[in-house]
PDB file of N, CA and C in Angstrom:
ATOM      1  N   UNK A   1     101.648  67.071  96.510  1.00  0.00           N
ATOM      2  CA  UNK A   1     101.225  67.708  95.278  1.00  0.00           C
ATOM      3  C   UNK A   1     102.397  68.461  94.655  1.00  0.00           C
ATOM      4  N   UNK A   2     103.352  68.001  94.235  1.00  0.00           N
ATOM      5  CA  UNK A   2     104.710  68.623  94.127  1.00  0.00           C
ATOM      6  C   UNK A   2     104.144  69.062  92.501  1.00  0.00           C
ATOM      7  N   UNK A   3     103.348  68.355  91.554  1.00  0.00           N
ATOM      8  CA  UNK A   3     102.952  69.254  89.935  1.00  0.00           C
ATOM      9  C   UNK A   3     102.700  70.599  90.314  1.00  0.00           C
ATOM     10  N   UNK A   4     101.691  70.482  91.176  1.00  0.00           N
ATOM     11  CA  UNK A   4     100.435  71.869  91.740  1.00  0.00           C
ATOM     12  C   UNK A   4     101.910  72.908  92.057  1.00  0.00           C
ATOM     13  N   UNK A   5     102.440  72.174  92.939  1.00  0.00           N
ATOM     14  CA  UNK A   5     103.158  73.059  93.593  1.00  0.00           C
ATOM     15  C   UNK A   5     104.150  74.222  92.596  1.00  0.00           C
ATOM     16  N   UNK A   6     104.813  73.165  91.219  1.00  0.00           N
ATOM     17  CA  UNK A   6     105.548  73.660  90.681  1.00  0.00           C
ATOM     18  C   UNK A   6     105.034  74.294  89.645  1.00  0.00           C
ATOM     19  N   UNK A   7     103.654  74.081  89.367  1.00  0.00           N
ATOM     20  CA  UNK A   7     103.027  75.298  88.462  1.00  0.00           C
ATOM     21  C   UNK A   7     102.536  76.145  89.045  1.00  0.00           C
ATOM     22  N   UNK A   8     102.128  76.409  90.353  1.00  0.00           N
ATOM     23  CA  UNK A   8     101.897  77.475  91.200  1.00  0.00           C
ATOM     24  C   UNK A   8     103.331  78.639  91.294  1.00  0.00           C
ATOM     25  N   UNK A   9     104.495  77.896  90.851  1.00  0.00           N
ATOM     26  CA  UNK A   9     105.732  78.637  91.321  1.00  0.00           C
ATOM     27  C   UNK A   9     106.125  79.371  90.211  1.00  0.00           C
ATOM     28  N   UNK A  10     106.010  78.743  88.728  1.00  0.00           N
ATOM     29  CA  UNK A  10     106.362  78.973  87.967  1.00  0.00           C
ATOM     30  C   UNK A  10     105.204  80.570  87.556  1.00  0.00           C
ATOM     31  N   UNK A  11     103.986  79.805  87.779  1.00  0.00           N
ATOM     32  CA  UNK A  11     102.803  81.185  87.765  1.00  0.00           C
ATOM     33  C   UNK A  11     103.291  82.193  88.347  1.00  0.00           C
ATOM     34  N   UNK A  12     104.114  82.213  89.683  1.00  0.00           N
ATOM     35  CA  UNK A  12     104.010  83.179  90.715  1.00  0.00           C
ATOM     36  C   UNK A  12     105.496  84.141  90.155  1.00  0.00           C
ATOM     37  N   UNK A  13     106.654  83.500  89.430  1.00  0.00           N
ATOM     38  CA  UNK A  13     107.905  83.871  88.547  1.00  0.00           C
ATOM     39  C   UNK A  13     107.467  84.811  87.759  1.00  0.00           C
ATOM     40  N   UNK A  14     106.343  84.029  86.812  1.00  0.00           N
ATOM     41  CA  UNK A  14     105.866  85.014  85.618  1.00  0.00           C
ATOM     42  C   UNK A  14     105.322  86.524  86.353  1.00  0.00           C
ATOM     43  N   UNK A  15     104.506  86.040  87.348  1.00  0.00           N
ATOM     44  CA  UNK A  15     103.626  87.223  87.628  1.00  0.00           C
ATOM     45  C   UNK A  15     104.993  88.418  88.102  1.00  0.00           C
ATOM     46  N   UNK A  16     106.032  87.723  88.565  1.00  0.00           N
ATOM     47  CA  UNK A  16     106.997  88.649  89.271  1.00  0.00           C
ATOM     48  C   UNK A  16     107.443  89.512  88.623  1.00  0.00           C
ATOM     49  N   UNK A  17     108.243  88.489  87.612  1.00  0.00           N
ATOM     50  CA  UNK A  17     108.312  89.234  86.122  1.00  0.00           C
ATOM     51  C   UNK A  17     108.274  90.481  85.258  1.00  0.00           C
ATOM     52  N   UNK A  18     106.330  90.438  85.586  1.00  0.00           N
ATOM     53  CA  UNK A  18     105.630  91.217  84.650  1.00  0.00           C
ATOM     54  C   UNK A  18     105.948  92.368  85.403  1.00  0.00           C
ATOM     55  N   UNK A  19     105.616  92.277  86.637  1.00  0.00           N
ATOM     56  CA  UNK A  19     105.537  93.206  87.882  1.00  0.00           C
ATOM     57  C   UNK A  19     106.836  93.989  87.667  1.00  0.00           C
ATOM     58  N   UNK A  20     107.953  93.330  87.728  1.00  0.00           N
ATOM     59  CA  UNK A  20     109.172  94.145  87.384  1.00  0.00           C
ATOM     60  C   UNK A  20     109.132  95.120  86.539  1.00  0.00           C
ATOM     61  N   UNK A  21     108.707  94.600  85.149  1.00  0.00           N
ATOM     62  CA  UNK A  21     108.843  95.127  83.509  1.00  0.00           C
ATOM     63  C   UNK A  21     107.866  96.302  83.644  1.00  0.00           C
ATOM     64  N   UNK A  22     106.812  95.978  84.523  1.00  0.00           N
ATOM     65  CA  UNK A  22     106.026  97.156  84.345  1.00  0.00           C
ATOM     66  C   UNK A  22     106.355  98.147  85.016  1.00  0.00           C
ATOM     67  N   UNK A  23     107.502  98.182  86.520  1.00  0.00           N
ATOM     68  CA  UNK A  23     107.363  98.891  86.835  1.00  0.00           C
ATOM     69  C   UNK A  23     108.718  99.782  86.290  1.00  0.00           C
ATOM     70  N   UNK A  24     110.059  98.602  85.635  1.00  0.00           N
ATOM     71  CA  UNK A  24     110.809  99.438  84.699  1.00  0.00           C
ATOM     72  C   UNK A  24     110.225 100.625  83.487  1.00  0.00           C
ATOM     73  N   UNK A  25     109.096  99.944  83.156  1.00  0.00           N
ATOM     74  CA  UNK A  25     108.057 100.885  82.041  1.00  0.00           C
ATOM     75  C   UNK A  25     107.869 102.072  82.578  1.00  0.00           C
ATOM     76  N   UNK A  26     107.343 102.095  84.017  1.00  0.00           N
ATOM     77  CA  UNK A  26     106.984 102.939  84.456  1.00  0.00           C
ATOM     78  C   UNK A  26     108.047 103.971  84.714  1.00  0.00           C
ATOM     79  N   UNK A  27     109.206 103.567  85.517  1.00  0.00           N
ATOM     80  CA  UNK A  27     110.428 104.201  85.678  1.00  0.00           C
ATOM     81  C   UNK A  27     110.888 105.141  84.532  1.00  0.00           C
ATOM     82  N   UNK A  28     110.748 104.118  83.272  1.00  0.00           N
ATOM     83  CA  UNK A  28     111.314 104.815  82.151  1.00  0.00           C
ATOM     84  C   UNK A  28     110.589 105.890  81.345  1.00  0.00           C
ATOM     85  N   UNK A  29     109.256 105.764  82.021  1.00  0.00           N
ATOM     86  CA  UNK A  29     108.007 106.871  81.355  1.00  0.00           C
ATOM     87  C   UNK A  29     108.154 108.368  81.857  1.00  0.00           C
ATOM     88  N   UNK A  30     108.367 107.902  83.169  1.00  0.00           N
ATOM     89  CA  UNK A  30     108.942 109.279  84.310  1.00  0.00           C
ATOM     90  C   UNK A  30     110.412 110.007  83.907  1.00  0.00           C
ATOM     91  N   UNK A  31     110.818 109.263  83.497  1.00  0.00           N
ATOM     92  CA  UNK A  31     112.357 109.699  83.125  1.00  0.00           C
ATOM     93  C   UNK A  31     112.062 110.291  81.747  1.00  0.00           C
ATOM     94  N   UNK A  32     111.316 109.776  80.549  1.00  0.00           N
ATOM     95  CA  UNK A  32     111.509 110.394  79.389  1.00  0.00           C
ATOM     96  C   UNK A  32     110.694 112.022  79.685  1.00  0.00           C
ATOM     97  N   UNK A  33     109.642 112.086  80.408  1.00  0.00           N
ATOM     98  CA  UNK A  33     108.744 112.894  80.664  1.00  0.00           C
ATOM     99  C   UNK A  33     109.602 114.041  81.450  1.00  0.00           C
ATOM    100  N   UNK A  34     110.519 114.009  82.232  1.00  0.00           N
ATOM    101  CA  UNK A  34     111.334 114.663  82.819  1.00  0.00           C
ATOM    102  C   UNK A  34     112.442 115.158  82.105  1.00  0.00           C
ATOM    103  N   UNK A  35     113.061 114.393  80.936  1.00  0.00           N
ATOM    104  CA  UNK A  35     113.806 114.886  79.850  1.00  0.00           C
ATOM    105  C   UNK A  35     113.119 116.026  79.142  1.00  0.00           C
ATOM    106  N   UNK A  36     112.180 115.675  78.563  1.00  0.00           N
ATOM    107  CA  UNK A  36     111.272 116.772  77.718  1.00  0.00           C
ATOM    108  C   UNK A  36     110.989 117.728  78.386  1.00  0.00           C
ATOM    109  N   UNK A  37     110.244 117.940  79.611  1.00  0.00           N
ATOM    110  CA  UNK A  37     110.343 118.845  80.150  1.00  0.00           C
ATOM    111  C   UNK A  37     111.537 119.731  80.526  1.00  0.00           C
ATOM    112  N   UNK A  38     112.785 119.320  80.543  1.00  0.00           N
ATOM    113  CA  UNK A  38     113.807 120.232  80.773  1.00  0.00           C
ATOM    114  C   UNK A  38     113.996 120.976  79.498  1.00  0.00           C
ATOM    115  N   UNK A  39     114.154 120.240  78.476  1.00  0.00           N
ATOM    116  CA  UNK A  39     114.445 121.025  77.065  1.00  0.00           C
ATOM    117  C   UNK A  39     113.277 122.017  76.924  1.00  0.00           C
ATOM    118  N   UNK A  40     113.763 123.195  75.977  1.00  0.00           N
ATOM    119  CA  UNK A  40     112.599 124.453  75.606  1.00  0.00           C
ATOM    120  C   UNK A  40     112.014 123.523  74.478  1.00  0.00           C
ATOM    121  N   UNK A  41     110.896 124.683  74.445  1.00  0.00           N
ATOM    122  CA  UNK A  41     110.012 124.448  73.135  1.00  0.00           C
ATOM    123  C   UNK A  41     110.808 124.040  72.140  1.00  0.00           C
ATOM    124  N   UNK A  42     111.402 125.179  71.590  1.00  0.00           N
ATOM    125  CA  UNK A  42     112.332 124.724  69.876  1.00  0.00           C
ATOM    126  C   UNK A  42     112.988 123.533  70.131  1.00  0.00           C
ATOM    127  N   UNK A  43     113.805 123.581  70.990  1.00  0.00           N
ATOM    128  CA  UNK A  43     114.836 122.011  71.160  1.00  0.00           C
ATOM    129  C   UNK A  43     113.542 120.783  70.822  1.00  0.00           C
ATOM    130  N   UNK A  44     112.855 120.561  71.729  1.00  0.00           N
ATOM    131  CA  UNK A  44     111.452 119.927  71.576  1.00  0.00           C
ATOM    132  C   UNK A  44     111.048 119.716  70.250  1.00  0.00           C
ATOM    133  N   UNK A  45     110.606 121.074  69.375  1.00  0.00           N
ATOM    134  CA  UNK A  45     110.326 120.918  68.151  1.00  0.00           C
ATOM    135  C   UNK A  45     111.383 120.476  66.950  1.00  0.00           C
ATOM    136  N   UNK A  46     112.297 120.924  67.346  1.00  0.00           N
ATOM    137  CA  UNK A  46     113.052 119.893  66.461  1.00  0.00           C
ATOM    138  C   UNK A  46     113.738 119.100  66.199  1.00  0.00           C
ATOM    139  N   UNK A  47     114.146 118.385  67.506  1.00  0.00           N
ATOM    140  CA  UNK A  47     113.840 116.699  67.298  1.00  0.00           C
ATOM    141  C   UNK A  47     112.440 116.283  66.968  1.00  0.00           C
ATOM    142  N   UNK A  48     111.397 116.507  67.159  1.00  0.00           N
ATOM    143  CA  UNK A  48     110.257 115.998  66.477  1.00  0.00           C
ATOM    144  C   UNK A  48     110.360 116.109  64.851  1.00  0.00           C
ATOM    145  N   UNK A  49     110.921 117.342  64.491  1.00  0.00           N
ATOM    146  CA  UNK A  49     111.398 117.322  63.029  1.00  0.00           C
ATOM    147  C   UNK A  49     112.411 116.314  62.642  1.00  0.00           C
ATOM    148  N   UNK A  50     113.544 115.976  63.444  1.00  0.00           N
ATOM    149  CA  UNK A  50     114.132 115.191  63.224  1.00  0.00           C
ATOM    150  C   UNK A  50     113.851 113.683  62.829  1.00  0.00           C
ATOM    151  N   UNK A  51     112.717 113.423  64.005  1.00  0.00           N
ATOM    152  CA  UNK A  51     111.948 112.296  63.824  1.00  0.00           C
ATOM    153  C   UNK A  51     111.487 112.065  63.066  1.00  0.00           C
ATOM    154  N   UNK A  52     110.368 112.811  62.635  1.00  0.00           N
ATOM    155  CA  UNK A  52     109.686 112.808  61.454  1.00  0.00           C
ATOM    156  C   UNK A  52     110.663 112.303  59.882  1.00  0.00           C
ATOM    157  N   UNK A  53     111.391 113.625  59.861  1.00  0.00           N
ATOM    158  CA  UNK A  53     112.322 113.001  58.869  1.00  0.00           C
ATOM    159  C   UNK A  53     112.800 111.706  58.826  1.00  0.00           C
ATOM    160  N   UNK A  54     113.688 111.054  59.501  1.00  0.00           N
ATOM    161  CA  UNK A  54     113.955 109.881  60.092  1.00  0.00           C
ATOM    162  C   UNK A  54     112.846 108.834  59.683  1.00  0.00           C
ATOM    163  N   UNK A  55     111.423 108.952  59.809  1.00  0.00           N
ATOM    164  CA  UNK A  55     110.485 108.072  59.813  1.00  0.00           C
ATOM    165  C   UNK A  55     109.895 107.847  58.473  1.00  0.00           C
ATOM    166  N   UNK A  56     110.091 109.111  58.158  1.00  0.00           N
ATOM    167  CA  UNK A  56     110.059 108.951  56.188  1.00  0.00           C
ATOM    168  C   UNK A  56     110.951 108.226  55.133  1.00  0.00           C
ATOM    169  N   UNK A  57     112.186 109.015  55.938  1.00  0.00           N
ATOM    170  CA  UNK A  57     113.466 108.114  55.434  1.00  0.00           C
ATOM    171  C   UNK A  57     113.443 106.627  55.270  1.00  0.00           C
ATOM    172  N   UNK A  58     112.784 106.289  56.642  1.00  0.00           N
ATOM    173  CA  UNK A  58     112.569 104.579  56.822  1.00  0.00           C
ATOM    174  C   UNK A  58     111.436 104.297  55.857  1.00  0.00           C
ATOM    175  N   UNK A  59     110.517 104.867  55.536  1.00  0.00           N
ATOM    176  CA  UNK A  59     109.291 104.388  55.037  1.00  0.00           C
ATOM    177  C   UNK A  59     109.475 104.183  53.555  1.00  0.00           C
ATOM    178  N   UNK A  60     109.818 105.142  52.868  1.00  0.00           N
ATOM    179  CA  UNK A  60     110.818 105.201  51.909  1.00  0.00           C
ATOM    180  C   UNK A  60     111.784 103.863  50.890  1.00  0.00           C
ATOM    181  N   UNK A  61     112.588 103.964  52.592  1.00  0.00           N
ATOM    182  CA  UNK A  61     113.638 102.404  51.942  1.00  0.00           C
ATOM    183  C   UNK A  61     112.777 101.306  51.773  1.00  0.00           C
ATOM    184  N   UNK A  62     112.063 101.373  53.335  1.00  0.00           N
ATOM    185  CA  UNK A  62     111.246  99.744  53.139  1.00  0.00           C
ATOM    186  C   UNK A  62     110.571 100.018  51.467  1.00  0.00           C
ATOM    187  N   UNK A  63     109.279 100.920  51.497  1.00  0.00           N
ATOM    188  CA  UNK A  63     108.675 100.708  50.076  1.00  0.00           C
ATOM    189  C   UNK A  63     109.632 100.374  49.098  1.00  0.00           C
ATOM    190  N   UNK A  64     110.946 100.830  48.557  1.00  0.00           N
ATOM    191  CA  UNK A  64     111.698 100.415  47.791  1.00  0.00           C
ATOM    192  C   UNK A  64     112.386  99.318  47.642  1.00  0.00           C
ATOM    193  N   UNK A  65     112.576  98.989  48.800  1.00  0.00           N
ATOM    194  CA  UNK A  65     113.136  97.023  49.144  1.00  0.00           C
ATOM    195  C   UNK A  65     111.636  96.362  49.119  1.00  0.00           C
ATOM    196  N   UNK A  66     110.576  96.978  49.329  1.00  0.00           N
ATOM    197  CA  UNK A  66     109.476  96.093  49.023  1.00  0.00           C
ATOM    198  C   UNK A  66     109.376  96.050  47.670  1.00  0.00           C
ATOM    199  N   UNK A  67     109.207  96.706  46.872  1.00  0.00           N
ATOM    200  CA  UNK A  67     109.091  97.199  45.556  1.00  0.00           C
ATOM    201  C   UNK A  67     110.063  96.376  44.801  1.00  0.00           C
ATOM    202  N   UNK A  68     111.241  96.008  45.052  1.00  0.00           N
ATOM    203  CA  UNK A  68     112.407  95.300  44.519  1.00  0.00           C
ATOM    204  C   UNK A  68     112.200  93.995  44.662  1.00  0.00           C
ATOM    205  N   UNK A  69     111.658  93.597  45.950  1.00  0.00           N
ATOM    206  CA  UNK A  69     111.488  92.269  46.064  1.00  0.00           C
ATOM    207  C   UNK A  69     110.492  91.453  45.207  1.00  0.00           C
ATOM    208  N   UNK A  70     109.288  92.499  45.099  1.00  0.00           N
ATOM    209  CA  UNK A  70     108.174  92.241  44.222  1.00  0.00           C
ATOM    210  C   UNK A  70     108.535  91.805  42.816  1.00  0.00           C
ATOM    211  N   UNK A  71     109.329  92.792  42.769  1.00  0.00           N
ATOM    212  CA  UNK A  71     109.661  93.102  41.101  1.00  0.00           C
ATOM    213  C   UNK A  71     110.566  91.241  40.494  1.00  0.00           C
ATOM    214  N   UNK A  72     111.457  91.094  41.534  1.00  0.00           N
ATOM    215  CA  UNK A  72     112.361  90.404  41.341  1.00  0.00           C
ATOM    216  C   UNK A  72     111.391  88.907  41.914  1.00  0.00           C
ATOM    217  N   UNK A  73     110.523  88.594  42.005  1.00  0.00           N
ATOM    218  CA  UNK A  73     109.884  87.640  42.247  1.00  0.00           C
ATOM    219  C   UNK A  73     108.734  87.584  41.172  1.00  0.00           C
ATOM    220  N   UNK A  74     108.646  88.648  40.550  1.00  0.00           N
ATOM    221  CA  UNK A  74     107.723  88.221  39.343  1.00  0.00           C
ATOM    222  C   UNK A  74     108.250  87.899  38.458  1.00  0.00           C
ATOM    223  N   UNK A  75     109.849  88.488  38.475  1.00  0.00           N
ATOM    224  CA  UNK A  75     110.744  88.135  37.178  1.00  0.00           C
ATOM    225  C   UNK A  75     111.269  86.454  37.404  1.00  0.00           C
ATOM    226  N   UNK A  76     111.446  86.011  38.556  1.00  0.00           N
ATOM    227  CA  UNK A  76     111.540  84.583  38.637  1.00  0.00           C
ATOM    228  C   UNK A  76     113.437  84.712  39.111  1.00  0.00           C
ATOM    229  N   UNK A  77     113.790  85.509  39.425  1.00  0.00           N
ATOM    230  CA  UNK A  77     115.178  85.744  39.532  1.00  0.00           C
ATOM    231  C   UNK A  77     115.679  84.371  40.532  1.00  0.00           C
ATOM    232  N   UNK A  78     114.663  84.483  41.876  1.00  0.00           N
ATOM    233  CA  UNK A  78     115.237  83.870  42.462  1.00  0.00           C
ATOM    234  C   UNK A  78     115.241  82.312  42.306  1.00  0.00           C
ATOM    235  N   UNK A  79     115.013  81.709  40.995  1.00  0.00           N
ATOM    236  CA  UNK A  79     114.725  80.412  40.287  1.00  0.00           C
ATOM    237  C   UNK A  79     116.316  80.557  39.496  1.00  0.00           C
ATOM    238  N   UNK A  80     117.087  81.338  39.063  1.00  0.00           N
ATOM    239  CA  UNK A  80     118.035  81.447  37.902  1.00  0.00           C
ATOM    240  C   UNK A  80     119.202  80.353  38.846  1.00  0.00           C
ATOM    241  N   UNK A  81     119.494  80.053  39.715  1.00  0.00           N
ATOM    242  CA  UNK A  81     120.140  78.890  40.242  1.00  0.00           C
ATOM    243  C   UNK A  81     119.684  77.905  40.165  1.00  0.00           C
ATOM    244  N   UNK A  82     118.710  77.580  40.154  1.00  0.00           N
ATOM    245  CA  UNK A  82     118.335  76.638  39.822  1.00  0.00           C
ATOM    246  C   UNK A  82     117.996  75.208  38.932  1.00  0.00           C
ATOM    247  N   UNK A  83     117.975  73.960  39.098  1.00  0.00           N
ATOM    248  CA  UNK A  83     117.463  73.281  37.962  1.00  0.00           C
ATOM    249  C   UNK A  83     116.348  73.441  37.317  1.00  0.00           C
ATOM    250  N   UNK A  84     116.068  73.682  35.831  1.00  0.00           N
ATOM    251  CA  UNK A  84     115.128  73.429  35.415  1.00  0.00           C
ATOM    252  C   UNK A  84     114.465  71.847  35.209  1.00  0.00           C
ATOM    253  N   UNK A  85     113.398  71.756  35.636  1.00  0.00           N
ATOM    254  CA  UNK A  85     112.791  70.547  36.200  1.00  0.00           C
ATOM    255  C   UNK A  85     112.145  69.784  34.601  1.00  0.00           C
ATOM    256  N   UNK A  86     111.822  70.852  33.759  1.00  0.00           N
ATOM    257  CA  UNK A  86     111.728  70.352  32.371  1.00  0.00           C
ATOM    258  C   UNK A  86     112.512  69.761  31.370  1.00  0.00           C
ATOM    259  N   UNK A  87     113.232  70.366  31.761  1.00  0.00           N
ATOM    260  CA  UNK A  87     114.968  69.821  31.022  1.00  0.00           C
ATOM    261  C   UNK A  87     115.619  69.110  31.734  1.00  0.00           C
ATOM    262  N   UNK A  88     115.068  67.231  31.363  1.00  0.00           N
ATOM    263  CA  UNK A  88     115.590  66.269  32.055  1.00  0.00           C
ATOM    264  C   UNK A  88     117.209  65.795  31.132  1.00  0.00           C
ATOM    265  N   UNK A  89     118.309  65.413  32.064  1.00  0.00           N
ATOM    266  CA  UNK A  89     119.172  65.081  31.287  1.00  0.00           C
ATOM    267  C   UNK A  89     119.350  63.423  30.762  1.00  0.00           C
ATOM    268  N   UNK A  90     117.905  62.848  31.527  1.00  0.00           N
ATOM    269  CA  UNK A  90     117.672  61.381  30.719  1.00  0.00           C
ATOM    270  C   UNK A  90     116.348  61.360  29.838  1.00  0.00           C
ATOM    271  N   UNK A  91     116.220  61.278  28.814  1.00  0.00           N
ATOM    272  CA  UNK A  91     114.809  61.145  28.533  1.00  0.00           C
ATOM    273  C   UNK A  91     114.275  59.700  28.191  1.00  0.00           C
ATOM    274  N   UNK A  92     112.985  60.325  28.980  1.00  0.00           N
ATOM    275  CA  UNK A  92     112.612  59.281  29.877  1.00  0.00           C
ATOM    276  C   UNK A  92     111.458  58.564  28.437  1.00  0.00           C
ATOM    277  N   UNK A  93     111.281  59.278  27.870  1.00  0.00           N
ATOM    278  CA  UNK A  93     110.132  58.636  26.864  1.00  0.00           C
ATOM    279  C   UNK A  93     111.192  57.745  25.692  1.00  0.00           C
ATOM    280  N   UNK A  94     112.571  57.367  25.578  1.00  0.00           N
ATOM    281  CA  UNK A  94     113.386  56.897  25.260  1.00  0.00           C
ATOM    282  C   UNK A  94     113.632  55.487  25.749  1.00  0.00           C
ATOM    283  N   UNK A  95     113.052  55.797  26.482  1.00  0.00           N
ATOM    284  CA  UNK A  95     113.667  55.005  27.449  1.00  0.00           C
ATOM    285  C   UNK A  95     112.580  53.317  27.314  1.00  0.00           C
ATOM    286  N   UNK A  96     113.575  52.124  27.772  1.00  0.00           N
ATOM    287  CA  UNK A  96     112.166  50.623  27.814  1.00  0.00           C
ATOM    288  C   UNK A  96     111.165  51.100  28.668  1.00  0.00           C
ATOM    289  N   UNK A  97     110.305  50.670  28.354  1.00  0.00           N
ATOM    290  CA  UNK A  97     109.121  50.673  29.942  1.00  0.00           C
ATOM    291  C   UNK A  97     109.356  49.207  30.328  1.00  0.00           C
ATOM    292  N   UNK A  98     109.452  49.411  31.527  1.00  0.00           N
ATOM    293  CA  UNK A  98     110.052  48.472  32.495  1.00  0.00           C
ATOM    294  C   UNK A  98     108.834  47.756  33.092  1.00  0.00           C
ATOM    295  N   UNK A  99     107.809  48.180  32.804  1.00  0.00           N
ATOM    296  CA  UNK A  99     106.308  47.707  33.039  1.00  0.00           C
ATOM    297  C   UNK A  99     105.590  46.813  32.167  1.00  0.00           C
ATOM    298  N   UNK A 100     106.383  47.238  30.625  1.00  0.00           N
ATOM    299  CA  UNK A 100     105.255  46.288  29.458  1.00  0.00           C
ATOM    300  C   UNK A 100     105.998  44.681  29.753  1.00  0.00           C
ATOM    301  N   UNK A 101     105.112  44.098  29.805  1.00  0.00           N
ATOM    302  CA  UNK A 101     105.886  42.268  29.844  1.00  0.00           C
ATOM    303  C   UNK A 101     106.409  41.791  30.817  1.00  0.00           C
ATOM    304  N   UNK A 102     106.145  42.807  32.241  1.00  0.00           N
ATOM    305  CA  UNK A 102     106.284  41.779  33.420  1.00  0.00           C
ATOM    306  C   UNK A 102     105.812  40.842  34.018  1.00  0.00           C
ATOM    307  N   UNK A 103     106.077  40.401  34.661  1.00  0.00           N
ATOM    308  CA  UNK A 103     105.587  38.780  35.358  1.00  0.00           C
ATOM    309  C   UNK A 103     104.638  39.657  36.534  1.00  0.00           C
ATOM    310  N   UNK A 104     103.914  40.769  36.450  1.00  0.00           N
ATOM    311  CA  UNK A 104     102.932  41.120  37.846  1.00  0.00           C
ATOM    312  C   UNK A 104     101.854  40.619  36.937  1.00  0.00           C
ATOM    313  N   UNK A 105     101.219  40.387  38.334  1.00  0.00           N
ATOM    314  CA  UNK A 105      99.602  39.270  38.405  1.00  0.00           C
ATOM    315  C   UNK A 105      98.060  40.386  37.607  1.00  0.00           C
ATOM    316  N   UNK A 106      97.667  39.784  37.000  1.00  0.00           N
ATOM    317  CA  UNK A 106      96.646  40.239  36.106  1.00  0.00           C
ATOM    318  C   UNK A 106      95.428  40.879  37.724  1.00  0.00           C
ATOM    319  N   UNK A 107      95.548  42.009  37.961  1.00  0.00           N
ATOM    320  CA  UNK A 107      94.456  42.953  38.849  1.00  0.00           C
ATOM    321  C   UNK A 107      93.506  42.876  38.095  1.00  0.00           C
ATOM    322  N   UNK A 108      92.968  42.298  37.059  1.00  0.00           N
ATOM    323  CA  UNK A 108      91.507  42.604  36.894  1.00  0.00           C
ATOM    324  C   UNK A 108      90.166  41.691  37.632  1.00  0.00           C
ATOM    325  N   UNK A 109      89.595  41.760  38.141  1.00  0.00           N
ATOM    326  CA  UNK A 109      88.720  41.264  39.294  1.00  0.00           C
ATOM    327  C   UNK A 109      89.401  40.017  39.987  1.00  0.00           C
ATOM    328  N   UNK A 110      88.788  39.426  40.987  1.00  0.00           N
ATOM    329  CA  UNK A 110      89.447  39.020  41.962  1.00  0.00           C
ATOM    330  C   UNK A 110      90.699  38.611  42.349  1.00  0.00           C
ATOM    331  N   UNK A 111      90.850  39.981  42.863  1.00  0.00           N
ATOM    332  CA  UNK A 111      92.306  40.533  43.432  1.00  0.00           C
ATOM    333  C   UNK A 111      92.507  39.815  44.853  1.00  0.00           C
ATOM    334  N   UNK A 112      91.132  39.776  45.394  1.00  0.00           N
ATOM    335  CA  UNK A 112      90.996  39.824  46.770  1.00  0.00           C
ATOM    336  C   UNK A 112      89.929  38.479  47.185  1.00  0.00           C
ATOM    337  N   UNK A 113      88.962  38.030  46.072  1.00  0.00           N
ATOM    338  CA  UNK A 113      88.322  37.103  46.032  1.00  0.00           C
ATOM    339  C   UNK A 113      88.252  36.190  45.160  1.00  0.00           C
ATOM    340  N   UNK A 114      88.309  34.946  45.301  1.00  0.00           N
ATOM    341  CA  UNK A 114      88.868  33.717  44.683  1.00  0.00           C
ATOM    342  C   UNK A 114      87.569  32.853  44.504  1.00  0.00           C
TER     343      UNK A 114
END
């Protein structure tokens, strides 16, 4: 059963894996928790101010790069490279029809039955 075997192994990798990551998670939960606790209150409080600020700051840019992108997609900007698909440089209604007076077979009823 060498399939069984090698999806049993590959299952048993993942599970190892996870097992690791969680217990790095864990490691790293103990460690931040042990940081904070050494610092006083104020130090504490203001990096949280810091943060905060920081998180506005970000919220901020995005809305404004969202806001820009919007703007500039209603205006059609990102079309200005482009060909316009209306403005052919052959015109085509000028042109022979290559269809009137050919030698194709009259399709009107039996196409298929004789």
């Amino acid at each position: 059963m060498g399939i069984l075997d090698t999806i049993k192994n590959i299952a048993k990798n993942r599970s190892e894996k996870s097992e690791k990551f969680k217990q790095l998670q864990e490691e790293d939960k103990l460690q931040s928790m042990l940081e904070e606790r050494k610092k006083s209150a104020n130090r504490r409080e203001l990096e949280r101010f810091y943060k905060e600020e920081e998180e506005k700051e970000i919220q901020e840019a995005l809305k404004k790069i969202r806001k820009d992108k919007n703007k500039n997609a209603w205006k059609g900007d990102f079309l200005k490279g482009e060909k316009n698909m209306s403005k052919n440089e052959r015109p085509i209604l000028k042109e022979k029809n290559i269809f009137s007076g050919s030698k194709m077979p009259n399709l009107k009823g039996g196409m298929f039955f004789k």
